[in-house]
C-alpha atoms as a PDB file:
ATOM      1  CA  UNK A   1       0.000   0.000   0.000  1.00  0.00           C
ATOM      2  CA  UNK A   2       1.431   3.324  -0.806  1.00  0.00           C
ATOM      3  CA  UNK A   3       1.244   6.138   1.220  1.00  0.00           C
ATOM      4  CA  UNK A   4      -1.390   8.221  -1.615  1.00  0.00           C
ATOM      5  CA  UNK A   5      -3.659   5.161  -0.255  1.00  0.00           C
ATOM      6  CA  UNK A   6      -2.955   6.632   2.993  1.00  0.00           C
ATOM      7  CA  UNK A   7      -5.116   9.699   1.911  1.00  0.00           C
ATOM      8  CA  UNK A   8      -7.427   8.086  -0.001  1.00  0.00           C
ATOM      9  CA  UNK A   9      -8.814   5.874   3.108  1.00  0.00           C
ATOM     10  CA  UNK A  10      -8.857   9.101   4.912  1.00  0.00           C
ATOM     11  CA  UNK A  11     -10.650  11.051   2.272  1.00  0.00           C
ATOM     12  CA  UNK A  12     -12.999   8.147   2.372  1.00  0.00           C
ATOM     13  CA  UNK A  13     -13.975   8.812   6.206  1.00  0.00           C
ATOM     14  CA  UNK A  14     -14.270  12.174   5.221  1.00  0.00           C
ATOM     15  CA  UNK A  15     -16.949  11.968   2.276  1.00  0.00           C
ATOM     16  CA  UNK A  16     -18.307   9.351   4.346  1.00  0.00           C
ATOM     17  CA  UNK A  17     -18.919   6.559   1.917  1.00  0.00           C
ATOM     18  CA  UNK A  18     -19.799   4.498   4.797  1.00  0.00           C
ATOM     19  CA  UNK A  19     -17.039   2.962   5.077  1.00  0.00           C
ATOM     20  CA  UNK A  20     -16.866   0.901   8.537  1.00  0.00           C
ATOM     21  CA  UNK A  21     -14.505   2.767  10.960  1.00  0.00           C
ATOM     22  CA  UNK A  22     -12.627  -0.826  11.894  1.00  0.00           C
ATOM     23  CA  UNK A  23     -12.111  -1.642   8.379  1.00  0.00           C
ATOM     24  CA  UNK A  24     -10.484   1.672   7.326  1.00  0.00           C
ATOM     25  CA  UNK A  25      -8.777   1.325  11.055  1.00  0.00           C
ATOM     26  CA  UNK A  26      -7.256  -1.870   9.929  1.00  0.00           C
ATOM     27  CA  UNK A  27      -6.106  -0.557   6.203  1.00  0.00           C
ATOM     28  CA  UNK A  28      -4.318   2.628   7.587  1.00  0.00           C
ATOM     29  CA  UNK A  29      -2.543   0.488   9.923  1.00  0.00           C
ATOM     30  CA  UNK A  30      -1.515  -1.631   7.416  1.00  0.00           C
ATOM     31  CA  UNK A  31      -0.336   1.437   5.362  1.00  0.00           C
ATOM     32  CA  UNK A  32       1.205   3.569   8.262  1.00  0.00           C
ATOM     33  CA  UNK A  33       3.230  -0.062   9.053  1.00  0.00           C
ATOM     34  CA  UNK A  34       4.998  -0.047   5.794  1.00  0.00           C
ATOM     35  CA  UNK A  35       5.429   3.351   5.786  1.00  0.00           C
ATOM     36  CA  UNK A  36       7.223   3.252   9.300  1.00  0.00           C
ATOM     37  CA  UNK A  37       9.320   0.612   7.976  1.00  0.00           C
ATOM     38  CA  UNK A  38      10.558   1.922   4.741  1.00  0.00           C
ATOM     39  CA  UNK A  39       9.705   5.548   5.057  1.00  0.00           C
ATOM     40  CA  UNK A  40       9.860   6.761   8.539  1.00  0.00           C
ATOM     41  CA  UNK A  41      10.143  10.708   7.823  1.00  0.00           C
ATOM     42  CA  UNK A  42       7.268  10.749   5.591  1.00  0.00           C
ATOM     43  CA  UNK A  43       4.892   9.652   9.044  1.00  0.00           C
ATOM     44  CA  UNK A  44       5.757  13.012   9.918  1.00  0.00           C
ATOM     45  CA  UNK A  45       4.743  14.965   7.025  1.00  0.00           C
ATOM     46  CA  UNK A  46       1.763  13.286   7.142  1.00  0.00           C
ATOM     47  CA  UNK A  47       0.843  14.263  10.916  1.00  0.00           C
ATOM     48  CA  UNK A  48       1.799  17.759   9.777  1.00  0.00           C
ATOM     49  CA  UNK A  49      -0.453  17.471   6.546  1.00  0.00           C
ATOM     50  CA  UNK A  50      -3.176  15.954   8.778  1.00  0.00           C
ATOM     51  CA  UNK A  51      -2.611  17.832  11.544  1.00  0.00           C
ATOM     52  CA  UNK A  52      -2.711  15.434  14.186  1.00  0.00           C
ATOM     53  CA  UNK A  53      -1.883  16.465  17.612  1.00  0.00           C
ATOM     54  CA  UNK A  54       2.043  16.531  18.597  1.00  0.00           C
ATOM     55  CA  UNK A  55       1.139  15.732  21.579  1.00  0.00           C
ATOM     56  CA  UNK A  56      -1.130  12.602  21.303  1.00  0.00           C
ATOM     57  CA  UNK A  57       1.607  11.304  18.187  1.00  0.00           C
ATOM     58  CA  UNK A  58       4.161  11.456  20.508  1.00  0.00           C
ATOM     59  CA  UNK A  59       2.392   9.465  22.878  1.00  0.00           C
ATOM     60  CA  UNK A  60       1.483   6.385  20.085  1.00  0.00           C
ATOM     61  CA  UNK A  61       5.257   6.656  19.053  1.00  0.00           C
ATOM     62  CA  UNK A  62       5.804   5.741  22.725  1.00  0.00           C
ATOM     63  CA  UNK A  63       4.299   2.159  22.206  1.00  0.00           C
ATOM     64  CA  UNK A  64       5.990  -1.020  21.976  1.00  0.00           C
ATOM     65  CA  UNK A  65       6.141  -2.244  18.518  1.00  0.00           C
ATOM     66  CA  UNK A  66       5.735  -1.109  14.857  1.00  0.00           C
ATOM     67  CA  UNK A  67       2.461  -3.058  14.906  1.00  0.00           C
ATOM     68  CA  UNK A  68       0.963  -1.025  18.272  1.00  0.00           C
ATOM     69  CA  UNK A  69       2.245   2.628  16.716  1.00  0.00           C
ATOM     70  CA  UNK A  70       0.666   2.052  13.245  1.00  0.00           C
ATOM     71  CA  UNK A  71      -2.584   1.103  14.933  1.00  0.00           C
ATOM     72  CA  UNK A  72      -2.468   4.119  17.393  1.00  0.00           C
ATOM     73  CA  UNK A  73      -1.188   6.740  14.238  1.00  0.00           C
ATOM     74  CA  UNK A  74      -4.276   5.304  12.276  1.00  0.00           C
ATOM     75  CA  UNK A  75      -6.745   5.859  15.032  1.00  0.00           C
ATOM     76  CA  UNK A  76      -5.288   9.379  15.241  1.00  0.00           C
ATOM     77  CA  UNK A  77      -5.588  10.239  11.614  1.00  0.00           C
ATOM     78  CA  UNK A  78      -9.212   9.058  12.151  1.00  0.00           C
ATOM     79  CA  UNK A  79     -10.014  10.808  15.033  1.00  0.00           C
ATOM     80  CA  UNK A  80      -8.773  14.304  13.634  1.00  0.00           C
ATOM     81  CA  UNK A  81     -10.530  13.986  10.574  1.00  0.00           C
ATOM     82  CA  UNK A  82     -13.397  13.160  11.901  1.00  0.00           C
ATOM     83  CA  UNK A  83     -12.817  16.368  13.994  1.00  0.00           C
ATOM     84  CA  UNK A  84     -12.606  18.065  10.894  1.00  0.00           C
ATOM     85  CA  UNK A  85     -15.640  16.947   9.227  1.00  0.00           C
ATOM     86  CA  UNK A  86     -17.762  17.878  12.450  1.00  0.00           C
ATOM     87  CA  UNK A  87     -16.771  21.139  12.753  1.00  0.00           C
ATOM     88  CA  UNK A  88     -16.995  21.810   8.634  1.00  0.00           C
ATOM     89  CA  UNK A  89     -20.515  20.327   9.256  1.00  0.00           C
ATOM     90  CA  UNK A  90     -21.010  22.898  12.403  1.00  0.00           C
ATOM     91  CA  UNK A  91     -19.636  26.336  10.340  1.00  0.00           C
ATOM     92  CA  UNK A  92     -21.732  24.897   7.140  1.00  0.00           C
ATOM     93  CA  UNK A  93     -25.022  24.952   8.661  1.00  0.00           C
ATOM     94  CA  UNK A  94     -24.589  28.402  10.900  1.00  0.00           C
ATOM     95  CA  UNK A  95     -23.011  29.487   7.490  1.00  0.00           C
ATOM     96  CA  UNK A  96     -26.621  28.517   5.838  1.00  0.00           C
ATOM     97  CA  UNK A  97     -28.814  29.671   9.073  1.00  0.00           C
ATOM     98  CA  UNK A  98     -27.103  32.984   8.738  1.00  0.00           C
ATOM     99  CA  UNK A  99     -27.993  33.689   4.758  1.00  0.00           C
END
């Protein structure tokens, strides 16, 4: 898996295609695994890109294994775009109450 699949499971969550959350879970870990072993800097362009917490990616690189941090990076790439599309839902509909 290449790291463009990387942002196409994420864009996926975010047009929500319905997509379960623990299948997309699973492929992102999968991804963010080979990326950590062949790629290590780009993990941290992605965070940037994504802009996932420094704090809280600090915390999954703290884990154990490869296995463990992949799994915590992709539940942190899910949780801040899920973030995102709440609040571009939120600003969307006081953007269309206000017109």
């Amino acid at each position: 898996m290449s790291t463009l699949q990387i942002e196409k499971y994420i864009a996926k969550l975010s047009t929500e295609e319905g997509i379960k959350e623990s299948v997309l879970e699973e492929k992102l870990q999968k991804s963010i695994l080979k990326i950590l072993r062949n790629n290590h800097s780009y993990i941290f362009q992605l965070l940037y890109k994504y802009d996932v917490s420094e704090s809280k990616a600090q915390l999954a690189f703290k884990q154990i294994n490869d296995e463990d941090i992949a799994l915590a990076l992709a539940k942190l790439f899910i949780e801040r775009e899920k973030q995102k599309i709440y609040f571009r839902k939120l600003y969307s509909s006081t953007t269309n109450n206000e017109e």
